[in-house]
Protein backbone atom coordinates (compact mmCIF):
# COMPACT_ATOMS: atom_id res chain seq x y z
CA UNK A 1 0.00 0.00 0.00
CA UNK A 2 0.83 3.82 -0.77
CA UNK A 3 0.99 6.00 2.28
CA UNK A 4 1.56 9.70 1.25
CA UNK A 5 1.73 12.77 3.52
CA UNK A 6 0.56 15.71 1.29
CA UNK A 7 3.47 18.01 2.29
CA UNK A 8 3.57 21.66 2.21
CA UNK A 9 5.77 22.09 -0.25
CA UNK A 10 3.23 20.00 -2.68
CA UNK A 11 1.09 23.22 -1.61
CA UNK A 12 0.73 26.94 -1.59
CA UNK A 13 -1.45 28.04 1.40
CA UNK A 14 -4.13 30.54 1.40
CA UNK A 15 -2.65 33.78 3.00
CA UNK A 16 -4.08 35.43 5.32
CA UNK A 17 -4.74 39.40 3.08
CA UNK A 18 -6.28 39.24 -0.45
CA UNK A 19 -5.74 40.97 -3.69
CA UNK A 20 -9.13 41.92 -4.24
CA UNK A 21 -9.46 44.00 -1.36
CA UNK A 22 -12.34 46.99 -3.20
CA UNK A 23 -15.41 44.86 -2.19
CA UNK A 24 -14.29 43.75 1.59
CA UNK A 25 -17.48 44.69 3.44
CA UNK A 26 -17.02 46.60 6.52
CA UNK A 27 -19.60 46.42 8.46
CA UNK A 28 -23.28 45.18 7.47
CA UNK A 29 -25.16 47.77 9.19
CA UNK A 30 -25.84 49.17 6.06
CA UNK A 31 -26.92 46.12 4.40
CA UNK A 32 -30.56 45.44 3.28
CA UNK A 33 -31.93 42.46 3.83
CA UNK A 34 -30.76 39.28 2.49
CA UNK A 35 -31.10 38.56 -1.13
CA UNK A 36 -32.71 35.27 -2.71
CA UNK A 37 -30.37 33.01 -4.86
CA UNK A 38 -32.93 32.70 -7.49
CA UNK A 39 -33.71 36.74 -7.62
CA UNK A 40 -29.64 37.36 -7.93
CA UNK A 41 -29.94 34.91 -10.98
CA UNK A 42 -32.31 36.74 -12.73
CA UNK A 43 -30.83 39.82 -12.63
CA UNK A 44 -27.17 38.07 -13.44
CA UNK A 45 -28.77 36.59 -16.04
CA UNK A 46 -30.47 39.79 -17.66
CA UNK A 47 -26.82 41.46 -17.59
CA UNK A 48 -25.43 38.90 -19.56
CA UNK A 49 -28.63 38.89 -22.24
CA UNK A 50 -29.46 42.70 -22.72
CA UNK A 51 -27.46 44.55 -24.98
CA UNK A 52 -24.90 46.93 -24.29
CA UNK A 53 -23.65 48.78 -27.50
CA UNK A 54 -23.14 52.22 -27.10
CA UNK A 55 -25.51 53.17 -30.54
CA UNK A 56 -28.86 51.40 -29.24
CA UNK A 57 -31.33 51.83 -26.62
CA UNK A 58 -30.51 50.80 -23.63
CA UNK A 59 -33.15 48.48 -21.23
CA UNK A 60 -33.97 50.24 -18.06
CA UNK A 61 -33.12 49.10 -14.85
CA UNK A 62 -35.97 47.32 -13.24
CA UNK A 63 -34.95 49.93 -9.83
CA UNK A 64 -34.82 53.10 -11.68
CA UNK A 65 -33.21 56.00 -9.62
CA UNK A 66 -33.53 53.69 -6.73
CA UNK A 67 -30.85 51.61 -8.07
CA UNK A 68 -27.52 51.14 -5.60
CA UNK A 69 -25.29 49.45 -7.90
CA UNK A 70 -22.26 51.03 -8.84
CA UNK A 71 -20.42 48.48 -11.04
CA UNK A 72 -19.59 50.04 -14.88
CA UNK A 73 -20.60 46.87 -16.78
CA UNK A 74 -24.24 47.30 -15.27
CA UNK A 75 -23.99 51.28 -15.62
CA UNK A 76 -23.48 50.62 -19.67
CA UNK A 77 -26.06 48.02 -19.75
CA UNK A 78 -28.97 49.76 -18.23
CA UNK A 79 -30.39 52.85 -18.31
CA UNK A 80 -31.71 54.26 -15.07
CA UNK A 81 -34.78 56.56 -15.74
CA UNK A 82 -35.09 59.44 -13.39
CA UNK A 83 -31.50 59.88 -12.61
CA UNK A 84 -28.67 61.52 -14.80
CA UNK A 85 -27.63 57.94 -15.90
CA UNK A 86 -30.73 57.88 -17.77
CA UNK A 87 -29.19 57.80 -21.09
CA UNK A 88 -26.74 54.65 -20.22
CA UNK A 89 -23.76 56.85 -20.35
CA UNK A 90 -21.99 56.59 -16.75
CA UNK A 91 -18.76 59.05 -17.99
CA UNK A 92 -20.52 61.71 -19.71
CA UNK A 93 -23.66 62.13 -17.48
CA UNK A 94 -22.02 64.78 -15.61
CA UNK A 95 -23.50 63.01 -12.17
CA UNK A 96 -20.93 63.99 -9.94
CA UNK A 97 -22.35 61.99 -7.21
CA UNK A 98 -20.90 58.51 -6.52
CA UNK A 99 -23.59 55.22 -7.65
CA UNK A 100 -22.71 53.82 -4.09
CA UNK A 101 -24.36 56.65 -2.76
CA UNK A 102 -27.73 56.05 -4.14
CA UNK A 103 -29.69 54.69 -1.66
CA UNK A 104 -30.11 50.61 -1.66
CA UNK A 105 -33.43 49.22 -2.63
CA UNK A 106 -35.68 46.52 -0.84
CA UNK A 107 -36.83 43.83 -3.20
CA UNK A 108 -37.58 41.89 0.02
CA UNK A 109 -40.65 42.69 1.92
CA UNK A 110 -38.95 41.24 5.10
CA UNK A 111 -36.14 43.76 7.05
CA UNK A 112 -33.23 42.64 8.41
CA UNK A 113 -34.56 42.10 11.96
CA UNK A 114 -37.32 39.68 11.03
CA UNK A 115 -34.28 37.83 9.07
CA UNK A 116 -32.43 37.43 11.93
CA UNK A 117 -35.42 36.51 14.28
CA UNK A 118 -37.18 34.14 11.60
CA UNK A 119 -33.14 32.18 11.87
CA UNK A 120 -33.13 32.30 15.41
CA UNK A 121 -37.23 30.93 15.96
CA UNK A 122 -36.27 28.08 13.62
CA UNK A 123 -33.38 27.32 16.35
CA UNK A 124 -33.88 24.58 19.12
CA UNK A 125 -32.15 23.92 22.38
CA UNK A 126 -30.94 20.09 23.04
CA UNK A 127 -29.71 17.19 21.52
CA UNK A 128 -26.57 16.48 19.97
CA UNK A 129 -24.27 18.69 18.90
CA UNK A 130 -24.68 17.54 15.03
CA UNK A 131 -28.17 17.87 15.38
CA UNK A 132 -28.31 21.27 17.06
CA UNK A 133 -25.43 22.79 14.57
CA UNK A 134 -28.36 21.20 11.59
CA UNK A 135 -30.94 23.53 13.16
CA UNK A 136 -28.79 26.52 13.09
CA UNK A 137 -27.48 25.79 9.62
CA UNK A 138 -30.76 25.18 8.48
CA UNK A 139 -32.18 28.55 9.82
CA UNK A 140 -30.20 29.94 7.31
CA UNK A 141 -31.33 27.98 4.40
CA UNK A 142 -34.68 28.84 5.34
CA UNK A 143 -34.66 32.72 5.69
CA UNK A 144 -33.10 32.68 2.11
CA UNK A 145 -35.82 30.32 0.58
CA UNK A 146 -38.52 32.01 2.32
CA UNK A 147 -37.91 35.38 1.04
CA UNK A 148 -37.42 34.17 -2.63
CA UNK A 149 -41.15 32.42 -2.24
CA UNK A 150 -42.80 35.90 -1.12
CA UNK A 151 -40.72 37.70 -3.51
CA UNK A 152 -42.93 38.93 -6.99
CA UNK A 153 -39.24 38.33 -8.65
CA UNK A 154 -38.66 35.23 -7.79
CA UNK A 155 -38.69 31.78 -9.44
CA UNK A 156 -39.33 28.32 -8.46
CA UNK A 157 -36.51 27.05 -6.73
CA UNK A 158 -33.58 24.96 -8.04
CA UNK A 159 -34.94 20.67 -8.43
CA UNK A 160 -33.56 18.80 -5.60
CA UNK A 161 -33.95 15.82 -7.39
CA UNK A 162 -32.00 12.83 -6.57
CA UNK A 163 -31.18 11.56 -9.80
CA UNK A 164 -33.39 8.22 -9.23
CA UNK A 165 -35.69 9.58 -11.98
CA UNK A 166 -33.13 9.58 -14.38
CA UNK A 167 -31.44 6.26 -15.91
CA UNK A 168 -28.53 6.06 -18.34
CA UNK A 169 -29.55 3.31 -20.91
CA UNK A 170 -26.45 0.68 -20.64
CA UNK A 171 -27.86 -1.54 -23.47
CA UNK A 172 -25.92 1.37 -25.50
CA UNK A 173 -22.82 1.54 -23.50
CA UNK A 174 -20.13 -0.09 -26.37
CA UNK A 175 -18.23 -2.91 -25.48
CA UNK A 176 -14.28 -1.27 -25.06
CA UNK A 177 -11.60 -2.81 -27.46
CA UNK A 178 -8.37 -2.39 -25.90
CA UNK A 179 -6.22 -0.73 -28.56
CA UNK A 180 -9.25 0.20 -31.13
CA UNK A 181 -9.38 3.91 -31.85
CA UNK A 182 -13.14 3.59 -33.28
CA UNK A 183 -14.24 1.81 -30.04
CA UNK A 184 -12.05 4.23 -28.02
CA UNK A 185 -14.29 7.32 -29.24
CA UNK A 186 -17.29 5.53 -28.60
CA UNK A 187 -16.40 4.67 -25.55
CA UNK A 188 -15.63 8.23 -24.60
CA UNK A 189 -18.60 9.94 -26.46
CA UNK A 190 -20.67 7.35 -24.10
CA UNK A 191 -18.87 8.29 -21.21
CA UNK A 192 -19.35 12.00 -21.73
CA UNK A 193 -22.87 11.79 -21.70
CA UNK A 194 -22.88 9.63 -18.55
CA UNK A 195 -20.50 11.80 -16.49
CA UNK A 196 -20.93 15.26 -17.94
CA UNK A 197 -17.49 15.54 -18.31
CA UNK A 198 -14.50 14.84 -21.26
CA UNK A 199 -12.75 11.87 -20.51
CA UNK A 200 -8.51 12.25 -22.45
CA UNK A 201 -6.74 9.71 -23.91
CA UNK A 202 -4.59 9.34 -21.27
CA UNK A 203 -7.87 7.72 -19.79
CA UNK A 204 -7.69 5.20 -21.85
CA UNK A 205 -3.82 4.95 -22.52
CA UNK A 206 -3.52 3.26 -18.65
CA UNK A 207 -6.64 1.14 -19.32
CA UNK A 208 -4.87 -0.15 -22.41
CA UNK A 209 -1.49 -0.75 -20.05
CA UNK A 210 -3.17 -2.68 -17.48
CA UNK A 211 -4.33 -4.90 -20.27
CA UNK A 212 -1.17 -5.58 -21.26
CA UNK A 213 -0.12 -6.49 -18.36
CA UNK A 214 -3.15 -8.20 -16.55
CA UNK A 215 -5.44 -9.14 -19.59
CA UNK A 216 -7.82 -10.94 -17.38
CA UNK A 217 -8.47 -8.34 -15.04
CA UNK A 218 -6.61 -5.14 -15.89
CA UNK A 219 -8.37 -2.76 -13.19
CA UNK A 220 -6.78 -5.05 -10.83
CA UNK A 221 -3.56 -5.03 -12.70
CA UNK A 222 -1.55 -2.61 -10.32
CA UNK A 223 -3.03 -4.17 -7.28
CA UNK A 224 0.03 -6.83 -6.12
CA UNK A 225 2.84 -4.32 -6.64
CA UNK A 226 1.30 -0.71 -5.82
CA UNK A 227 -1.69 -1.56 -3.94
CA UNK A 228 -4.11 0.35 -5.85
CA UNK A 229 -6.74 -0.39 -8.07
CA UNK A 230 -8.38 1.59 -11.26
CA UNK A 231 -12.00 3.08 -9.81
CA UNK A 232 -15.02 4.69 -10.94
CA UNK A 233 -15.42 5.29 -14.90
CA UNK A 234 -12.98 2.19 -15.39
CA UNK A 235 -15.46 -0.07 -13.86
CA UNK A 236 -17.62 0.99 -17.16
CA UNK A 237 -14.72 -0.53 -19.24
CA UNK A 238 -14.31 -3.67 -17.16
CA UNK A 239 -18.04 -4.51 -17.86
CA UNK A 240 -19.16 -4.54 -14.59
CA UNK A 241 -22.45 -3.19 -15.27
CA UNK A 242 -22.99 -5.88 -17.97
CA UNK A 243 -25.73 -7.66 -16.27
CA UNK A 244 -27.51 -4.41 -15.94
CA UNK A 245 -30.18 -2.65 -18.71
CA UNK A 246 -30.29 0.70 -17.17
CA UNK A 247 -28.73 3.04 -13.91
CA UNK A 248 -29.52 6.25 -12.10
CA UNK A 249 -27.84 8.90 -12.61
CA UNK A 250 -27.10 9.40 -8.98
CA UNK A 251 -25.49 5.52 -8.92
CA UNK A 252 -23.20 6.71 -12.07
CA UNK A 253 -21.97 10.45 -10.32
CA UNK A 254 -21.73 8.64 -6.85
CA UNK A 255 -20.25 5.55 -7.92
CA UNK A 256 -16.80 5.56 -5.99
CA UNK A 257 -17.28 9.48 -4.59
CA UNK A 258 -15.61 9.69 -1.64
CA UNK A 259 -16.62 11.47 1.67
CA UNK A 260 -14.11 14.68 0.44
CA UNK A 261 -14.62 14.54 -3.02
CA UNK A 262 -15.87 18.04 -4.33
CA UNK A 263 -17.86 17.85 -7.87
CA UNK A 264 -14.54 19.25 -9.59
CA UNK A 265 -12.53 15.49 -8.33
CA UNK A 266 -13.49 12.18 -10.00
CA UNK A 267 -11.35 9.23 -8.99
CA UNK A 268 -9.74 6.41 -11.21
CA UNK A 269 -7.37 5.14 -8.57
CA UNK A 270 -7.82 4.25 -5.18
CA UNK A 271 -6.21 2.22 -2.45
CA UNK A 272 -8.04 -1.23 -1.93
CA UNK A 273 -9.72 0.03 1.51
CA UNK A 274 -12.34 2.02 2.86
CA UNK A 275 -10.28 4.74 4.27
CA UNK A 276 -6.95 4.80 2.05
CA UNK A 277 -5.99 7.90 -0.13
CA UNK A 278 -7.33 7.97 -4.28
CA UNK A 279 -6.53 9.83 -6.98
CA UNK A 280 -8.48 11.49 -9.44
CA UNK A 281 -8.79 14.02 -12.31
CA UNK A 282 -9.22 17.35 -11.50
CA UNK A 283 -11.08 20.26 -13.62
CA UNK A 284 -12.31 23.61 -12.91
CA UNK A 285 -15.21 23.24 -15.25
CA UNK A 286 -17.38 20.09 -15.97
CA UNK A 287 -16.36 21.17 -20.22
CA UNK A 288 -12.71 21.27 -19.72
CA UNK A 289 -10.07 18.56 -20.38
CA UNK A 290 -8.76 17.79 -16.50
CA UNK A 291 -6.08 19.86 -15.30
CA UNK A 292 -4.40 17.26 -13.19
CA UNK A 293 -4.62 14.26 -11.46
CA UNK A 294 -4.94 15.41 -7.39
CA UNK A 295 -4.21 13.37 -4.50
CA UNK A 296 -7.38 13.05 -1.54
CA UNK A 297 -8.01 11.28 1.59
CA UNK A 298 -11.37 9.32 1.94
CA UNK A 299 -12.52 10.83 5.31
CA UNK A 300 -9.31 11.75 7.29
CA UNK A 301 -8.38 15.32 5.38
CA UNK A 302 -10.09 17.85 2.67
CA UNK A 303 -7.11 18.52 1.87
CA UNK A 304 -6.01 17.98 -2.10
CA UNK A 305 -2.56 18.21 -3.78
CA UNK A 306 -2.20 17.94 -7.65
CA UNK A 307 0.78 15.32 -7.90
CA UNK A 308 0.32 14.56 -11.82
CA UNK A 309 0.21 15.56 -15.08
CA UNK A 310 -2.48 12.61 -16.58
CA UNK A 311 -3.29 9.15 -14.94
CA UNK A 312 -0.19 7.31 -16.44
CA UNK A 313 2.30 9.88 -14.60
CA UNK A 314 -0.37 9.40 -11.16
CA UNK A 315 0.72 5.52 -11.43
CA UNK A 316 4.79 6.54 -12.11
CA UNK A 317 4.06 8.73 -8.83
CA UNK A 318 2.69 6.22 -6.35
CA UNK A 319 5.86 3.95 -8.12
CA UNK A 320 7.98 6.92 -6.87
CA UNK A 321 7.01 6.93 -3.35
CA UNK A 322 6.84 3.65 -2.82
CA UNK A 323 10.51 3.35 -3.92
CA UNK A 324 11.89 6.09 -1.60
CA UNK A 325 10.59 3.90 1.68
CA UNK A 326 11.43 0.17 0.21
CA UNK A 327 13.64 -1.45 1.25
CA UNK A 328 13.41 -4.90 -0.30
CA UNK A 329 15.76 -5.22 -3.28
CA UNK A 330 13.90 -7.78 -5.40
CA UNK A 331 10.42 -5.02 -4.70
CA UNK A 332 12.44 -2.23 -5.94
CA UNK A 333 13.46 -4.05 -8.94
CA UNK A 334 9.96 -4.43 -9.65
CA UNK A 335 8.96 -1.05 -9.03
CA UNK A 336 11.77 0.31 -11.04
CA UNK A 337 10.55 -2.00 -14.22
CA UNK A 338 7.26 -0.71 -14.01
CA UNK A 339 8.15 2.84 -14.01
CA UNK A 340 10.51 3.07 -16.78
CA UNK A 341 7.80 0.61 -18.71
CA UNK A 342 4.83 2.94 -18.48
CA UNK A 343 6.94 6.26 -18.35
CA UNK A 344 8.14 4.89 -22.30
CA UNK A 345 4.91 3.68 -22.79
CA UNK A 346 3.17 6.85 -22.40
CA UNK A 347 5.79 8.71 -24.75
CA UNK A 348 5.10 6.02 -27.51
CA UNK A 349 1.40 7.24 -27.12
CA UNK A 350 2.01 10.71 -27.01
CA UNK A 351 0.61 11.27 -22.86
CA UNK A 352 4.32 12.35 -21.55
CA UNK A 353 4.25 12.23 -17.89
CA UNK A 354 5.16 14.90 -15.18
CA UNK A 355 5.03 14.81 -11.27
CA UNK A 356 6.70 18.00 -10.80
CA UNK A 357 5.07 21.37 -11.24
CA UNK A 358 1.89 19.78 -12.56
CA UNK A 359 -0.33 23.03 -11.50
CA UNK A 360 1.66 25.85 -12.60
CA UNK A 361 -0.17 26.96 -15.60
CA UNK A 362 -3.43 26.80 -13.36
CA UNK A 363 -1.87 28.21 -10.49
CA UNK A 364 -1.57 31.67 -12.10
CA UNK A 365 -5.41 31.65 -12.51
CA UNK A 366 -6.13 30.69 -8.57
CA UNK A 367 -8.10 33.51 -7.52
CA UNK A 368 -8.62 32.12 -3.61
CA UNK A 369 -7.90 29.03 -1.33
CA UNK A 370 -10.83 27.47 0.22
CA UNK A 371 -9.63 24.96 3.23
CA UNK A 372 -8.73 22.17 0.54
CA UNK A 373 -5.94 24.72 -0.68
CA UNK A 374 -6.09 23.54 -3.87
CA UNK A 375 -7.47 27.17 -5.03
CA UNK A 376 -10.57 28.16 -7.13
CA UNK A 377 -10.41 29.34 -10.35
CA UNK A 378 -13.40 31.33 -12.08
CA UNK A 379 -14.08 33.92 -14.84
CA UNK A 380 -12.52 37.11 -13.18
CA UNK A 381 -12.21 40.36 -15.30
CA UNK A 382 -9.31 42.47 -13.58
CA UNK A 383 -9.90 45.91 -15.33
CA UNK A 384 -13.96 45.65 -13.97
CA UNK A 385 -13.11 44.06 -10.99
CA UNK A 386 -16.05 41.58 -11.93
CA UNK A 387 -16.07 37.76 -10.94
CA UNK A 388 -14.36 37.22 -7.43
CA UNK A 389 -14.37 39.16 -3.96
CA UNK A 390 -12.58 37.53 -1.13
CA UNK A 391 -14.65 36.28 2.23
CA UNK A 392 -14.55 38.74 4.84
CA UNK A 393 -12.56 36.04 7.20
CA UNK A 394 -8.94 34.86 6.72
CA UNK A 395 -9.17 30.66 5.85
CA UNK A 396 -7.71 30.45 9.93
CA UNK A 397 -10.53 32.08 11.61
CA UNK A 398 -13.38 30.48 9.21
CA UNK A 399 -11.98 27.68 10.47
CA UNK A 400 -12.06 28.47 14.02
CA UNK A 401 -16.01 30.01 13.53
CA UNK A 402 -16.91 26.42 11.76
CA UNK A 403 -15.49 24.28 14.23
CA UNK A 404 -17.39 26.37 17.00
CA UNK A 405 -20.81 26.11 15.43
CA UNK A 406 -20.57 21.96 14.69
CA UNK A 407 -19.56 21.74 18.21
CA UNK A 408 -21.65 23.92 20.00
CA UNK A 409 -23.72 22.49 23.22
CA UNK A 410 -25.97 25.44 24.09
CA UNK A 411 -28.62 27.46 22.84
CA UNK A 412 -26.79 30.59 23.12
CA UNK A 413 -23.43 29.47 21.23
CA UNK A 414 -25.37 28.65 18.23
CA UNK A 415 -26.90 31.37 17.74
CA UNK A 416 -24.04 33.86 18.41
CA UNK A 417 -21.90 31.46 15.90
CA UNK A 418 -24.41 30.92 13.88
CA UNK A 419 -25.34 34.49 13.30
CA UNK A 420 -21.73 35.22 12.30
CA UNK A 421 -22.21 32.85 9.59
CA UNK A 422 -25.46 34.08 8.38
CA UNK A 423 -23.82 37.52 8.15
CA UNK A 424 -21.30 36.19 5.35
CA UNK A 425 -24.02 34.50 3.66
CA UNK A 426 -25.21 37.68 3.15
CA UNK A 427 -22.21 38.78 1.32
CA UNK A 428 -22.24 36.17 -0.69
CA UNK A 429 -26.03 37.05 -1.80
CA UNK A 430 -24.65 40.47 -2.59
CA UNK A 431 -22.14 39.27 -4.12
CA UNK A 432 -23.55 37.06 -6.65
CA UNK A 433 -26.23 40.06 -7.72
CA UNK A 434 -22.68 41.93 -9.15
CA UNK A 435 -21.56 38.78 -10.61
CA UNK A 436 -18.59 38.20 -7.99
CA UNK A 437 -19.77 34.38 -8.58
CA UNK A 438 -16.15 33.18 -6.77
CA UNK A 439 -17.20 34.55 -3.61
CA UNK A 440 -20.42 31.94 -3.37
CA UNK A 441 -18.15 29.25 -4.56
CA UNK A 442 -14.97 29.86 -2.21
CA UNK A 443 -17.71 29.79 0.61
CA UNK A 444 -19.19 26.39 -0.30
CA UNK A 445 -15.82 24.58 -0.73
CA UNK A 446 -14.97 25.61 2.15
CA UNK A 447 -18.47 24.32 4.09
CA UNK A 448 -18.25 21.36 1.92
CA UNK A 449 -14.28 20.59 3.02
CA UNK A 450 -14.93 21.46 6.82
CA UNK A 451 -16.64 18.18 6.89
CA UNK A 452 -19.40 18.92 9.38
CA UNK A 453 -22.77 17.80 8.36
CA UNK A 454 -24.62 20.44 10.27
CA UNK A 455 -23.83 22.84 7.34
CA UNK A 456 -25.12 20.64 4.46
CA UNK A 457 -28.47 22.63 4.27
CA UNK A 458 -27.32 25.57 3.48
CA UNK A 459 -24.71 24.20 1.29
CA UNK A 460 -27.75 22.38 -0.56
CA UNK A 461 -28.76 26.00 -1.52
CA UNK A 462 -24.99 27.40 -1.46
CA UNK A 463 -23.05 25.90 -3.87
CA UNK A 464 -25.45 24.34 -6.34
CA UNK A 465 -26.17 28.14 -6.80
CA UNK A 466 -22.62 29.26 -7.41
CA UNK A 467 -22.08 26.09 -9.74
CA UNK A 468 -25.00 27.23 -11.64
CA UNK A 469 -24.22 31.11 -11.97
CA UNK A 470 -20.97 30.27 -13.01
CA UNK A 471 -22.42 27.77 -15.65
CA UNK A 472 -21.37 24.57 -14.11
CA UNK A 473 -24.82 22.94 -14.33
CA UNK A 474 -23.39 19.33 -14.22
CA UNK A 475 -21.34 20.17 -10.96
CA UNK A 476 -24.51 21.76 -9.36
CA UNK A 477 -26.27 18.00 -10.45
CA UNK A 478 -23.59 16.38 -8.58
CA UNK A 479 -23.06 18.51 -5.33
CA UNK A 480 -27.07 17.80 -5.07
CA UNK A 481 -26.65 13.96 -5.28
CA UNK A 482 -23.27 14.18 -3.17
CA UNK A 483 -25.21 16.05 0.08
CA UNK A 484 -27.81 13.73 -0.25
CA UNK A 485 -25.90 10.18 0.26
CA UNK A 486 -22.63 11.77 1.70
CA UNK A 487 -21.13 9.05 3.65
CA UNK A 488 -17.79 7.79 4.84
CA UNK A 489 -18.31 4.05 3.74
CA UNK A 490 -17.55 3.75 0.42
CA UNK A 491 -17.38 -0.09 -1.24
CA UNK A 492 -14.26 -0.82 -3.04
């Protein structure tokens, strides 16, 4: 078996002051009440629809001269009737007076107070610590649904569903040929629609290698001499699903998810056990080729470390560090053949491999560390300022304020804790209505990596949201499924 620490040096860590310091809230005094996800949809949605060339007319803002925001992108979109800006030109309006200074509408017929005391009814004393932290974190969740329901604006919410409703017909899933480029893009056109995602040809490369050496059972064809095994997707290519006409979607996206595994991580290797460490591609967005292979824990750590280049150069790692620990000469032999084997086996099939500096081209496009550290990356426009603002909280104390509310024993913890979480929540609301979609999304990871499942309600609402505004529809699919069968026993 593999046993790998994930060391810092594998890692950058989040520090503690961010770049993007213009839209740090200072205090929320000011604040109106907290926005819907669904009505901060809409009007994302409208500003990426309505037209905003300088030579037609432009759409008026649905808030008129009541309108607070300042950013230029919406101030060339929309006209705002009533105010200098009423003919959509921000620079030559003459309005001296600064758009933050416009005073904030309401859209919500609820104020701030009722917000805060509709949380805190919702709250309990008693029970168990997960239990009570649940009742906190779902007071949250519930003073953001119930507002969009009252709301004219608003739309029905997001489908929960489970995925049991839908089935992927495996009467067309094509038998894989090892070595057959027609059957190869069959196989990953199939596998595309299952999964949502791309699958490379490095995919396939290893499949291929395991065949060669293991024909009978190639996904356990790394098993004596690394202890690992190929998961998930592969299992599609073994045929293990022969016997079956049809399967859920929610089987296919969970099959082989581990307790840590965010939507952006699917594995193809694991350790044969319940709580070893797996490996698995890594992509910022469910239509992109993989960035990396990353290394995860099961249960123990959210933490996640890109160690390779493709899944041939994730085996010639786990070769790596098992040879810097063994000691037996005949083992190292062994270890050593298979290496230099697959490392000239994936030049003659043009997937090079690389353990070193496997992140740096994504690295540059990091815009925050959640707790995982691995960094999120989304659409961020530097000259607007328009796609990420930083959490009001270094990644330290977040931590401190999360491990406080899952382990909170009275009344009057959880709702101080808790309150400090529902006031970043209300950032995030604010900042998904200026398209600052990152902030949503560095939130959630974070939640999601924390562990705790007293915060899976509002993560239900949380990151699906932030998946969705940012266009990743089949990670928002997935994070549903995930929070609803999140567990640490996961079958081999």
């Amino acid at each position: 078996m593999f046993k790998i620490h994930i060391s810092e040096d594998k890692i950058k860590t989040s520090t503690d002051s961010a770049a993007h310091t213009s839209h740090r809230p200072a205090s929320t005094a000011a604040w109106p009440v907290l926005y819907s996800e669904i009505i901060c949809a809409e009007w994302c949605e409208e500003r990426r629809t309505q037209s905003s060339g300088k030579m037609q007319a432009l759409p008026s803002c649905k808030y008129g001269a009541n309108c607070y925001r300042k950013n230029p992108a919406h101030l060339a979109q929309f006209s705002h009737p009533g105010t200098p800006l009423a003919k959509g030109d921000s620079q030559d309006s003459g309005n001296d007076e600064p758009a933050a200074k416009r005073p904030r509408p309401s859209p919500c017929p609820a104020s701030p107070t009722s917000v805060t005391a509709t949380a805190a009814s919702s709250r309990t004393a008693g029970g168990n610590t997960e239990q009570a932290g649940s009742q906190v974190d779902s007071a949250v969740a519930t003073a953001a649904s119930s507002q969009a329901s009252t709301s004219p604006a608003a739309s029905p919410a997001p489908s929960n569903d489970d995925g049991d409703c839908e089935s992927i017909d495996l009467t067309q899933c094509p038998a894989y040929v090892t070595g057959d480029e027609t059957s190869r893009e069959a196989t990953a056109d199939w596998l595309r629609e299952a999964y949502g995602v791309p699958f490379p040809a490095d995919f396939f490369c290893l499949w291929d290698f395991c065949y060669g050496q293991c024909p009978a059972s190639p996904k356990d064809a790394l098993k004596p001499l690394l202890g690992v095994k190929l998961m998930g997707p592969y299992d599609f290519l073994a045929g293990l699903f022969a016997d079956e006409s049809i399967l859920s979607v929610k089987s296919v996206h969970l099959h082989h998810r581990f307790y840590f595994d965010q939507p952006e991580l699917l594995t193809i290797l694991a350790e044969d056990k319940e709580d070893g460490q797996h490996l698995g591609y890594f992509r910022d967005d469910p239509s992109d080729a993989p960035a990396f292979v990353a290394l995860s824990s099961n249960w123990s750590d959210c933490t996640l470390a890109p160690v390779a280049n493709n899944a041939l150069a994730a085996v010639v790692f786990i070769a790596d560090k098992l040879l810097e620990r063994e000691k037996n000469k005949a083992k190292v032999s062994e270890l050593k053949t298979l290496r230099d084997n697959l490392t000239v086996y994936a030049a003659q099939h043009n997937c090079p491999v690389s353990v070193k500096n496997v992140d740096h081209l994504r690295s540059k496009k990091i815009v925050g560390r959640p707790l995982n550290r691995i960094g999120i990356v989304v659409p961020y426009d530097k000259e607007e300022d328009v796609g990420y603002r930083p959490l009001p909280m270094t990644n330290g104390k977040l931590k401190t304020l999360l491990d406080r509310i899952a382990q909170s024993k009275t009344k009057e913890e959880r709702e101080r804790h808790g309150d400090d979480l529902h006031q970043i929540v209300t950032f995030v609301q604010f900042a998904n209505d200026e398209c600052d979609y990152g902030m949503g999304l560095e939130l959630g990871i974070d939640l999601f990596a924390h562990g705790s499942k007293v915060f899976h309600s509002t993560l239900s609402h949380l990151l699906p949201t932030a998946y969705e505004l940012l266009g990743r529809d089949t990670f928002a699919r997935v994070i549903r499924l995930h929070l609803a069968n999140r567990t640490k026993s996961i079958s081999i």
